[in-house]
C-alpha atoms as a PDB file:
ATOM      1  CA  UNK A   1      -5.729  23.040  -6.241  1.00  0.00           C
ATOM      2  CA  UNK A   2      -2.373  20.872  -5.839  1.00  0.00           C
ATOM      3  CA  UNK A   3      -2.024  22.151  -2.441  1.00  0.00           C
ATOM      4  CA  UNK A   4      -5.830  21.713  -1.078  1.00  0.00           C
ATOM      5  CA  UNK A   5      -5.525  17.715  -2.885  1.00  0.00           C
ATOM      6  CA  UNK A   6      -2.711  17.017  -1.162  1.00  0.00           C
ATOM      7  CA  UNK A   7      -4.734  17.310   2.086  1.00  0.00           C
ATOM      8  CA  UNK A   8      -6.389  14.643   1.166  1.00  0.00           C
ATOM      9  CA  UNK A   9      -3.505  12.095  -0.201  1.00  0.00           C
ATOM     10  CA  UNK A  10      -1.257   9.871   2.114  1.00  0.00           C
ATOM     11  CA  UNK A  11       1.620   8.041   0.928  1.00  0.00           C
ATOM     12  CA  UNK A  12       1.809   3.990   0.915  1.00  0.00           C
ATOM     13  CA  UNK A  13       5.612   3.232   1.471  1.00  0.00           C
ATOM     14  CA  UNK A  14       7.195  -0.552   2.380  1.00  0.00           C
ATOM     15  CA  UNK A  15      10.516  -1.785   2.620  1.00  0.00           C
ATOM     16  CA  UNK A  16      11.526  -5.137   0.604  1.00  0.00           C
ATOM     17  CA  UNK A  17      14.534  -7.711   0.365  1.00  0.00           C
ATOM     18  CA  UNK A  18      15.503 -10.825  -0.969  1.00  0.00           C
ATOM     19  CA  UNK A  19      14.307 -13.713   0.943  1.00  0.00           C
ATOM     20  CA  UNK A  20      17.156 -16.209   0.391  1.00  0.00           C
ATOM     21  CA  UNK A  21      20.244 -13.357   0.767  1.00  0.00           C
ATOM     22  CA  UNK A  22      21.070 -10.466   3.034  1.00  0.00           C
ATOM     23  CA  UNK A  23      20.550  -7.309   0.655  1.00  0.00           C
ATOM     24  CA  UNK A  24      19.518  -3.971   1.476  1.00  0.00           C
ATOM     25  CA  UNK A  25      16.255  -2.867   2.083  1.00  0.00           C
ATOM     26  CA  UNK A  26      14.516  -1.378  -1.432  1.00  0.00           C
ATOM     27  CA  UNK A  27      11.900   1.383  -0.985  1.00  0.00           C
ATOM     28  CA  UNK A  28       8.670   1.379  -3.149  1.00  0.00           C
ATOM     29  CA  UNK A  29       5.479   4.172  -2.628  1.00  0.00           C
ATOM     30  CA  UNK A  30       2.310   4.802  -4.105  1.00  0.00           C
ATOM     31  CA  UNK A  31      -0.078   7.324  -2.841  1.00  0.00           C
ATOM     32  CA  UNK A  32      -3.650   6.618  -1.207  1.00  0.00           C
ATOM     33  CA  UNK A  33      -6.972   8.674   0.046  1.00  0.00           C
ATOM     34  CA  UNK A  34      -9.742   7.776   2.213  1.00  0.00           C
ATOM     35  CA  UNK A  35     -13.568   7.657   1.808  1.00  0.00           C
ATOM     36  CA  UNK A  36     -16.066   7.497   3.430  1.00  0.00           C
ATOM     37  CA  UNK A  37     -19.412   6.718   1.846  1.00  0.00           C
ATOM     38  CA  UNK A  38     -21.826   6.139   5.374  1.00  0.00           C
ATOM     39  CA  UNK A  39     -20.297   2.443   6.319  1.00  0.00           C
ATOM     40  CA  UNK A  40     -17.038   3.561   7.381  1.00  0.00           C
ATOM     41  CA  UNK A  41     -13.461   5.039   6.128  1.00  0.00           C
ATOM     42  CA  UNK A  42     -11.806   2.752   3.330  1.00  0.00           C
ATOM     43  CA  UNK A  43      -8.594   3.409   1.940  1.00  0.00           C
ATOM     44  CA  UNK A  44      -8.714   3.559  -2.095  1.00  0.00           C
ATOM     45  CA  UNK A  45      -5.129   3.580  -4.055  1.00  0.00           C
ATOM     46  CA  UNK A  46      -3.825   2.341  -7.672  1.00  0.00           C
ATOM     47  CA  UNK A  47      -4.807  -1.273  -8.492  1.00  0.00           C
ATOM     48  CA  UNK A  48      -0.921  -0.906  -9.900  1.00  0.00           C
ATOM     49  CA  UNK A  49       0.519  -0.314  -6.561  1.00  0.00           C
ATOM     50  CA  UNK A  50      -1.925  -2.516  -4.538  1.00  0.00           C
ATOM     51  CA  UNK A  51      -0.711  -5.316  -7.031  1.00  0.00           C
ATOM     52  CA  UNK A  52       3.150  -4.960  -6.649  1.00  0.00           C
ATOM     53  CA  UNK A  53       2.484  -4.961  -2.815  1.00  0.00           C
ATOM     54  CA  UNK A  54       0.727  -8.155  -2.894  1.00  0.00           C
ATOM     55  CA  UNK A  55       3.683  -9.289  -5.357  1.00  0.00           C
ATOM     56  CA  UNK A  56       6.323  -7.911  -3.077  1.00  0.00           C
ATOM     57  CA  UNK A  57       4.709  -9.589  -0.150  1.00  0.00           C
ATOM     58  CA  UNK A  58       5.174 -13.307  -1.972  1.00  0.00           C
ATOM     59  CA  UNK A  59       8.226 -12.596  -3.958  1.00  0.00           C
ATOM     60  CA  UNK A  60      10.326 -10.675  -1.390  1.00  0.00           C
ATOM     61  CA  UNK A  61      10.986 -10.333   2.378  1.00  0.00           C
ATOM     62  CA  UNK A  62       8.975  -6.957   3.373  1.00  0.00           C
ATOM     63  CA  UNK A  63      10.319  -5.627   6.280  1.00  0.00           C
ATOM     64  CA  UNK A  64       7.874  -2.412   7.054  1.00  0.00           C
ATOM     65  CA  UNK A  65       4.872  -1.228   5.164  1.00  0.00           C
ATOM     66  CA  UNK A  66       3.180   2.139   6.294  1.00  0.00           C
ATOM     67  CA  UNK A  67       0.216   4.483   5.651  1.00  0.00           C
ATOM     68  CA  UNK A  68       1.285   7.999   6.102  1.00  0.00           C
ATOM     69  CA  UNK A  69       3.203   7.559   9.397  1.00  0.00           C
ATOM     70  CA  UNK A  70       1.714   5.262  10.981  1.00  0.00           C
ATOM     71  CA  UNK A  71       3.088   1.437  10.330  1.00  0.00           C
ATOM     72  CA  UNK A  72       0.957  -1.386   9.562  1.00  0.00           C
ATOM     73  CA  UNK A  73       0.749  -5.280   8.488  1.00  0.00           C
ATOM     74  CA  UNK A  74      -1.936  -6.325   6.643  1.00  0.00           C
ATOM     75  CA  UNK A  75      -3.126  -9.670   7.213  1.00  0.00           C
ATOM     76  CA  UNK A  76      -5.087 -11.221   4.845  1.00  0.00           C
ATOM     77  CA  UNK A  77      -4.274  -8.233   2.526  1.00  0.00           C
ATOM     78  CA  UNK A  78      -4.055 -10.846  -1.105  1.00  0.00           C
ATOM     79  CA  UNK A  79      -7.678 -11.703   0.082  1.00  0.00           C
ATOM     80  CA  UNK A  80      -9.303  -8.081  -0.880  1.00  0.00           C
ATOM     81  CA  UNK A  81      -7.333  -8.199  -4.457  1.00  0.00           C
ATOM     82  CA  UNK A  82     -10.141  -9.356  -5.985  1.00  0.00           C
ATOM     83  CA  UNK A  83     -12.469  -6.709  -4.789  1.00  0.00           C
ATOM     84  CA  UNK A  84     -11.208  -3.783  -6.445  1.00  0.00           C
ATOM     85  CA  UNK A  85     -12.171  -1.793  -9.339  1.00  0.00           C
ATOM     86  CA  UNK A  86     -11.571  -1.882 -13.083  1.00  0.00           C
ATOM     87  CA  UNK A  87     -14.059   0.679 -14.326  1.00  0.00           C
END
């Protein structure tokens, strides 16, 4: 079972530092999936992790964020917090 899941899991990984000094770049991760339910692919991951990127992006300087392997910069991205899920 682990190894037929993980098939299906990509990991969310950006790079942070402090705005107002030169520091290293921090990692953090979370993981992530994709559905599909018949109006395209979404990508679905912890309210926790979607959160701390959101706080990252405001709080600190991010310097990369990527899905999997494949880099990306969400505009926009504090917009959709509201439309999660808390079943």
């Amino acid at each position: 079972m682990l190894d037929s899941g993980s098939e299906y899991v990509a990991w969310f990984v950006w790079r942070y530092q402090s705005k107002v000094m030169r520091t290293p770049l921090l990692p953090r991760q979370g993981s992530m999936f994709f559905l599909d339910c018949g109006r395209g692919p979404f990508a679905v991951t912890a309210g926790h992790v979607f959160e701390r990127f959101i706080k990252d992006r405001a709080q600190y300087r991010v310097r990369g964020s990527q899905i999997g392997n494949i880099a990306f910069n969400p505009p926009g991205a504090a917009d959709r917090l509201g439309q999660e899920s808390r079943a």
